[in-house]
Structure formats: C-alpha cells, structure tokens
Protein backbone atom coordinates (compact mmCIF):
# COMPACT_ATOMS: atom_id res chain seq x y z
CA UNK A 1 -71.77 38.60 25.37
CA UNK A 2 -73.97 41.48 26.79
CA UNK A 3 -76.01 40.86 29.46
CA UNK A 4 -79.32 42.66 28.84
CA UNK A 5 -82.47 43.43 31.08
CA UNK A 6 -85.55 42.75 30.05
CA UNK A 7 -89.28 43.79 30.72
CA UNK A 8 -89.43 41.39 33.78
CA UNK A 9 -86.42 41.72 35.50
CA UNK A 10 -82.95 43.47 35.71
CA UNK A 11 -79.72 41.90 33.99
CA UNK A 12 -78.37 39.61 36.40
CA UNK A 13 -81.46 38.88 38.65
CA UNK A 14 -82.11 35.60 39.80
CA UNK A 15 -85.05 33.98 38.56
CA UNK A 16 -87.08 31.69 40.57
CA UNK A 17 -89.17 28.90 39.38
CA UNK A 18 -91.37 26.28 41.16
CA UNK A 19 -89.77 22.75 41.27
CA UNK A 20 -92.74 21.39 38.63
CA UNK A 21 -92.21 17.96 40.28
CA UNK A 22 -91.73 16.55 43.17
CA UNK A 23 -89.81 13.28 43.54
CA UNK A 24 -88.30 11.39 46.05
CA UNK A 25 -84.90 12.66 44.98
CA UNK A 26 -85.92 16.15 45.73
CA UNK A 27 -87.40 15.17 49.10
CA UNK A 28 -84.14 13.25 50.11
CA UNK A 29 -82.18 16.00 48.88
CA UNK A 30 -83.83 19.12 50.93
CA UNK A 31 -84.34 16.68 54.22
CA UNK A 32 -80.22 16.14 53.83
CA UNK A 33 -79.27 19.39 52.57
CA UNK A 34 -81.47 21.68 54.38
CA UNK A 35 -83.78 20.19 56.74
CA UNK A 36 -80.91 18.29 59.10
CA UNK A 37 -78.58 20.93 59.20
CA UNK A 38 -81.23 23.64 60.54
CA UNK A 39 -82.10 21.35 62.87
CA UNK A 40 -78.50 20.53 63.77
CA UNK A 41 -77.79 24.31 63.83
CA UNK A 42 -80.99 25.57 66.02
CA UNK A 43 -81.07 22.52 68.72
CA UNK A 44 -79.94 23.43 72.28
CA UNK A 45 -76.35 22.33 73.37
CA UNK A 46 -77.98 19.62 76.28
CA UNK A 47 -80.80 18.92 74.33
CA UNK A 48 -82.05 15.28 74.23
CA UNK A 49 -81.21 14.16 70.28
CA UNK A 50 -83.62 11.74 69.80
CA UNK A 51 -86.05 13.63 67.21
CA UNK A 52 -88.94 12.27 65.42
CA UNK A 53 -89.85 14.16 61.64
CA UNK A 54 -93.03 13.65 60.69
CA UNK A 55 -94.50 13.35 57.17
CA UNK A 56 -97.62 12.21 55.64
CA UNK A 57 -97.55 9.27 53.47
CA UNK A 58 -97.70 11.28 50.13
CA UNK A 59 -96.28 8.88 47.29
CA UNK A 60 -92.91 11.38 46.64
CA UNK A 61 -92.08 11.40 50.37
CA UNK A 62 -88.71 8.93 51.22
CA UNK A 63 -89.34 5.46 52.74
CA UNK A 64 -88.82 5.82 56.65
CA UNK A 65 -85.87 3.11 55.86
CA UNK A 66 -84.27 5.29 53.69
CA UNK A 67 -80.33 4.40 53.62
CA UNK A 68 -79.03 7.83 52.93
CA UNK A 69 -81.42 9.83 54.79
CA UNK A 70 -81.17 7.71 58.27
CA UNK A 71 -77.03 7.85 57.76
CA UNK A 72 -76.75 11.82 57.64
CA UNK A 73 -79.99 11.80 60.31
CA UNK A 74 -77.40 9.94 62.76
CA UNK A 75 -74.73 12.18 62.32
CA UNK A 76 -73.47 14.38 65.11
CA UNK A 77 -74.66 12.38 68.19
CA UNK A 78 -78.22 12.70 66.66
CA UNK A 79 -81.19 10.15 66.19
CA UNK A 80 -83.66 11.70 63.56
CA UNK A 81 -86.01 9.27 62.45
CA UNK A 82 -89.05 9.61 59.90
CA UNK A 83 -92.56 8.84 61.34
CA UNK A 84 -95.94 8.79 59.08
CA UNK A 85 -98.81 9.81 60.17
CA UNK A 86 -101.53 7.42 60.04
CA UNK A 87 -103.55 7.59 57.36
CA UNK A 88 -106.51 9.53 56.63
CA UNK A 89 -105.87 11.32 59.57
CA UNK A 90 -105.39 14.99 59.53
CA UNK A 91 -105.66 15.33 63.20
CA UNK A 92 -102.16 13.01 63.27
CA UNK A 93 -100.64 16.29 61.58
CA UNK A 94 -98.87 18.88 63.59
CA UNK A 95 -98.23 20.67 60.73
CA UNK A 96 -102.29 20.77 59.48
CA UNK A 97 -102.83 21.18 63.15
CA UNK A 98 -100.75 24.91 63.36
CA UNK A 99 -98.22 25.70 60.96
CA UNK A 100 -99.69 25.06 57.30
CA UNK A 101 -102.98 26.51 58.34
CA UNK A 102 -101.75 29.51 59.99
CA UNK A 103 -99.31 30.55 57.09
CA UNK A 104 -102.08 29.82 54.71
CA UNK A 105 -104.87 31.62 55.75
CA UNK A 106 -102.74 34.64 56.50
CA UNK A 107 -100.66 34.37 52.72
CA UNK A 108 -104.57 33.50 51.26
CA UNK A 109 -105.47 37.28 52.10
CA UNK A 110 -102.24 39.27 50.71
CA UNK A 111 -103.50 37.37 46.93
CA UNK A 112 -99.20 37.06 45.49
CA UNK A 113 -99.76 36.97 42.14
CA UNK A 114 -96.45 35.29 40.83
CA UNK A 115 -93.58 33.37 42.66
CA UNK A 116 -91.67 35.79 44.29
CA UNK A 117 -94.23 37.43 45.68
CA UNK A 118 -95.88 34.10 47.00
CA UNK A 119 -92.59 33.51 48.44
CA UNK A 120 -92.82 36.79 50.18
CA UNK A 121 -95.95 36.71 51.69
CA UNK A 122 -94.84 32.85 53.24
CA UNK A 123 -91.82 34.26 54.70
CA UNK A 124 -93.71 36.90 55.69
CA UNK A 125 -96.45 35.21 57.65
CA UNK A 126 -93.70 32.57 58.81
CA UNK A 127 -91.40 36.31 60.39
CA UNK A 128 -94.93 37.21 62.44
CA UNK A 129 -96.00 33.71 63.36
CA UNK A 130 -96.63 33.60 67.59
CA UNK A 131 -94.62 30.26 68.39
CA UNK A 132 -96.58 29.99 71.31
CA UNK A 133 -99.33 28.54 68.56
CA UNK A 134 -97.23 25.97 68.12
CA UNK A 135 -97.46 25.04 71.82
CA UNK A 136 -100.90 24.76 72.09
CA UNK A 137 -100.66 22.64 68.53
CA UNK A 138 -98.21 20.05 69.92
CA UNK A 139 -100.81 19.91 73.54
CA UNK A 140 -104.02 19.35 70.94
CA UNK A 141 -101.79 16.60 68.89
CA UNK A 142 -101.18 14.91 72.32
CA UNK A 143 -105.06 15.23 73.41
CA UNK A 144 -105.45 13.66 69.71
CA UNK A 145 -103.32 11.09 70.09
CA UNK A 146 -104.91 9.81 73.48
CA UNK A 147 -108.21 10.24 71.78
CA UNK A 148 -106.84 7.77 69.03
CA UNK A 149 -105.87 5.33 72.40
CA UNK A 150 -109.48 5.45 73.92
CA UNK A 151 -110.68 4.44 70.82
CA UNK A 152 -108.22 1.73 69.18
CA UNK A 153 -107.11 3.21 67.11
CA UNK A 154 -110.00 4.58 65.17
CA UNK A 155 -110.94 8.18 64.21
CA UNK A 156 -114.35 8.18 66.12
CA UNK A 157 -113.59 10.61 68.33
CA UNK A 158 -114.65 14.51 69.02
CA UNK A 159 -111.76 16.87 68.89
CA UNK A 160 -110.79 17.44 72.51
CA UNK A 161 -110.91 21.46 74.04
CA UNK A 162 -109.03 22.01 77.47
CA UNK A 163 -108.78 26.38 77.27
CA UNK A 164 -105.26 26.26 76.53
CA UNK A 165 -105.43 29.91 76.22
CA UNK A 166 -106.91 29.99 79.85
CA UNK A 167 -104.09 27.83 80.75
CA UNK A 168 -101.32 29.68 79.52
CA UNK A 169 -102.63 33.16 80.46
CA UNK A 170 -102.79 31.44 84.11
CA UNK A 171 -99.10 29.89 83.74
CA UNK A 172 -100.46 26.24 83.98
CA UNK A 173 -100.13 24.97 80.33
CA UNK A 174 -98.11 21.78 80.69
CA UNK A 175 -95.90 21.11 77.88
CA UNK A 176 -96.89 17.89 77.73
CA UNK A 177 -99.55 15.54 78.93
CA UNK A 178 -99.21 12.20 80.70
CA UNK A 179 -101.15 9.09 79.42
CA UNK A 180 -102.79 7.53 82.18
CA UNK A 181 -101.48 3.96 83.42
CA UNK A 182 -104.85 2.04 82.60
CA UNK A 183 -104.93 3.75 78.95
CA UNK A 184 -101.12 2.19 78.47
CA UNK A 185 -102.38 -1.11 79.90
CA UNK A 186 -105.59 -1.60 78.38
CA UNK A 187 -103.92 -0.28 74.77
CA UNK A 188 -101.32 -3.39 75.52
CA UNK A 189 -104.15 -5.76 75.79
CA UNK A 190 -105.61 -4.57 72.95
C-alpha cells in the first residue's frame, strides 16, 4: 500500500487531534502516566516527598480516594495526595492564580488557528514563562488562604497586596508566610 501525502500534511506525519472528551479514565491515566513521573523525575534528591496536587472539583477529575492513583502516587518513597479546592473559589487556585492566566493571555494574542499551532503557541508561552511568577503566586495563595482563616471560611474578603515585587527586588520575599498563633487557635475554636 502507498503511502500518499495529501493537501494537509506530508505522508507519514503525525496527526494530532483534541481528546473530544474528557473522562475520568483520561484524567487517571495522564496523572499516572505523565503527571507522577515528571514529578518523580524533576524533584530534588533531599527533597521532602510529601506533595499535595491540586484540582478543582470539575465532574471528570478522579475522586481524591482514588485506588489506583494514590498506589502509583506512593511509589518511590513519595506521598502525593489530591486536594480540591474549595468551591467557588478561584482565589483557592494556584493555577488561576499564575500559570493558566499567564499562558493564556500571552497564547490569546499569537490567534493559532488549528491544533498544532495552539499547541505551539502553549509551549511557547510555557519556554518564556519567568518562574519567579510562580513565587509570588504561591505567597498571594498563602495571603488567600489566611484571608479565608480571618473570615471562617467565607469568601468575604479583599484580595491581599504586600509589593512582592518590592520584596523580591530588595531580597526579602519569604517563601512562605507563617500563620499567626491566635489565627490557628481561634480557627480551632471555631
């Protein structure tokens, strides 16, 4: 049998198509496959292993109990466990908070006009993404999170500024923040 180009593509060229649904299969399978191994692969040597992954509570994303998942997330001396964020709460989102909103409004202005070339401006945007962003994301997820405390749990708070910019320019960004002793103890009470 000849193999035989056509007007889209060379003979022989892989074609890629968008997964046109999402189940919890699929999610199981790229967590196992993909996501635990990269992880595995990139952590440091003396690293603490306890890591948390987490997900919003999307209907096709796999139960935090899941059997298979929580066996390969063990493997290795590791302790990857699922968390969801609460709900209705995009500020619970590190992801929303940096990552997703960085890659899209950059890949929003390049306008890929089929799948490979929406796949191209992602990798792209991921390549030139400062990973210091992600610092200052995981500080304003902390400041969100003690927000959430002060209030009980509710989202009636104002988005908390400290110039981590400032900070970091001056070398005094902390890479994380410490909850305050009455914030633990009157959160207990509560």
């Amino acid at each position: 049998m000849e193999i035989k180009s056509s007007s889209n593509r060379a003979a022989r060229t892989p074609e890629l198509k968008a997964i046109t649904r999402v189940t919890r299969d699929v999610i199981r399978e790229k967590l196992i496959v993909e996501v635990l191994p990269a992880i595995r692969s990139k952590w440091p040597a003396n690293g603490i292993r306890d890591i948390w992954i987490q997900q919003d509570n999307a209907g096709p994303h796999i139960l935090t109990t899941d059997h298979a998942f929580n066996e390969a997330a063990t493997q290795d001396g590791f302790n990857i466990r699922l968390v969801c964020q609460p709900a209705s709460s995009p500020d619970m989102n590190i992801l929303d908070l940096s990552l997703f909103n960085a890659l899209q409004s950059i890949q929003f202005r390049e306008f890929p006009r089929d799948f490979p070339a929406l796949i191209k401006a992602v990798t792209d945007v991921y390549d030139t993404f400062n990973p210091k962003l992600l610092n200052y994301s995981c500080i304003q997820y902390q400041l969100c999170m003690l927000q959430v405390l002060k209030v009980r749990g509710g989202n009636n708070y104002k988005l908390p500024h400290m110039g981590k910019k400032r900070l970091d320019r001056l070398g005094e960004l902390p890479s994380q923040l410490e909850v305050p002793t009455e914030l633990i103890d009157s959160t207990h009470q509560y």
